[in-house]
Protein backbone atom coordinates (compact mmCIF):
# COMPACT_ATOMS: atom_id res chain seq x y z
CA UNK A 1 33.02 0.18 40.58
CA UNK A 2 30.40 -1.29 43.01
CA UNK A 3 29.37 0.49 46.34
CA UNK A 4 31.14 -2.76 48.21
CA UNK A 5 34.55 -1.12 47.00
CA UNK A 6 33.83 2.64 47.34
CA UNK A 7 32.65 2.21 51.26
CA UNK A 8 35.96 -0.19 51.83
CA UNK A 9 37.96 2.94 49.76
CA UNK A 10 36.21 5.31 52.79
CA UNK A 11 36.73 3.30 55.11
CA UNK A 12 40.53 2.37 54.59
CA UNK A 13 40.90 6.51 54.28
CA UNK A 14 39.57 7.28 57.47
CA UNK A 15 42.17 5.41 59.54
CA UNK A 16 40.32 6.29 62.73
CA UNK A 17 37.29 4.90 61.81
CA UNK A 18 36.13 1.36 62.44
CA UNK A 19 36.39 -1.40 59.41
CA UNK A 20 32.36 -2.40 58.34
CA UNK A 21 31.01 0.59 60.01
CA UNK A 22 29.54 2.21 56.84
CA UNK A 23 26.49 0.66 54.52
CA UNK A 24 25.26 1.79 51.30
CA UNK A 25 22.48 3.59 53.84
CA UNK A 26 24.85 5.33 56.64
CA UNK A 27 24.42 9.05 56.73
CA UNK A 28 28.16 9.73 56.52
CA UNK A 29 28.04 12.95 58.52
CA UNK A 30 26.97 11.31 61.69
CA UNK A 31 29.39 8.20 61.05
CA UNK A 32 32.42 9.92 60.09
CA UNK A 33 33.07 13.03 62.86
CA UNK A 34 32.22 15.16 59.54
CA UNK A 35 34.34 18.28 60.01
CA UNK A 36 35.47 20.52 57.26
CA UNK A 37 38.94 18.59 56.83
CA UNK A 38 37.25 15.31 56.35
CA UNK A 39 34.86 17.07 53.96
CA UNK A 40 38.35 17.75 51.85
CA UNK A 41 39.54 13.87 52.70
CA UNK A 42 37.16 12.42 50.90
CA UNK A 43 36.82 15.11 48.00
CA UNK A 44 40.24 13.79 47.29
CA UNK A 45 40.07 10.30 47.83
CA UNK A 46 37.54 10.74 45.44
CA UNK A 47 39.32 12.54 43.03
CA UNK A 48 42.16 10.81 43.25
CA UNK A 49 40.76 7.32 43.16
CA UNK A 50 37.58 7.54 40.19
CA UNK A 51 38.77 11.34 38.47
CA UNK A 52 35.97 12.96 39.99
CA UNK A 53 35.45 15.90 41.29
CA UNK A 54 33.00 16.76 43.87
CA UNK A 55 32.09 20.33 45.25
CA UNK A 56 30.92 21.34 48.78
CA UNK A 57 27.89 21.70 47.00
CA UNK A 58 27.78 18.31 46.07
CA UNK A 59 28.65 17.00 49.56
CA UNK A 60 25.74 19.44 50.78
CA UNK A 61 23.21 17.91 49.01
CA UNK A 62 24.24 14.62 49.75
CA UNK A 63 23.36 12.47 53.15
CA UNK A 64 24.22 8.94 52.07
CA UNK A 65 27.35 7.30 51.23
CA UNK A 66 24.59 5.57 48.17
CA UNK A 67 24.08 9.24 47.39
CA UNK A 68 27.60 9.99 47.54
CA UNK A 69 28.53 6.97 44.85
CA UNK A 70 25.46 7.71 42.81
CA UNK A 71 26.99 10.87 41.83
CA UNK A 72 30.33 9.96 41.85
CA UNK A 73 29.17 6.83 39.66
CA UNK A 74 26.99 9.44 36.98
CA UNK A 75 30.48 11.53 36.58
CA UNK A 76 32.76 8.55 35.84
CA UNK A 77 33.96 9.61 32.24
């Protein structure tokens, strides 16, 4: 997995939001209307796509779609 194919992953999820929008930098709260039932759209997307789970916690202490793959990528088994 690269971060080229987890933001085009995001970005093919979140129908409503435009194709190329996101970077490895993008604070993915301000880019993606963050609301509680996107918060739970991408916790699956991740879990179904990479086996991973991620908390609220997690998405708490996260603010970048780098730090979003960084810890998805350290929990790849």
């Amino acid at each position: 997995m690269n971060i080229e194919e987890f933001i085009k992953k995001i970005e093919a999820e979140f129908s409503d939001m435009e194709q190329g929008i996101l970077q490895s930098d993008s604070i993915f709260r301000e880019v993606m209307n963050w609301n509680s039932i996107n918060a739970l759209i991408l916790i699956a997307l991740v879990d179904t796509e990479y086996d991973v789970i991620l908390t609220a916690d997690d998405l708490r202490a996260s603010s970048t779609i780098n730090d979003l793959f960084n810890l998805v990528q350290s929990r790849i088994s």
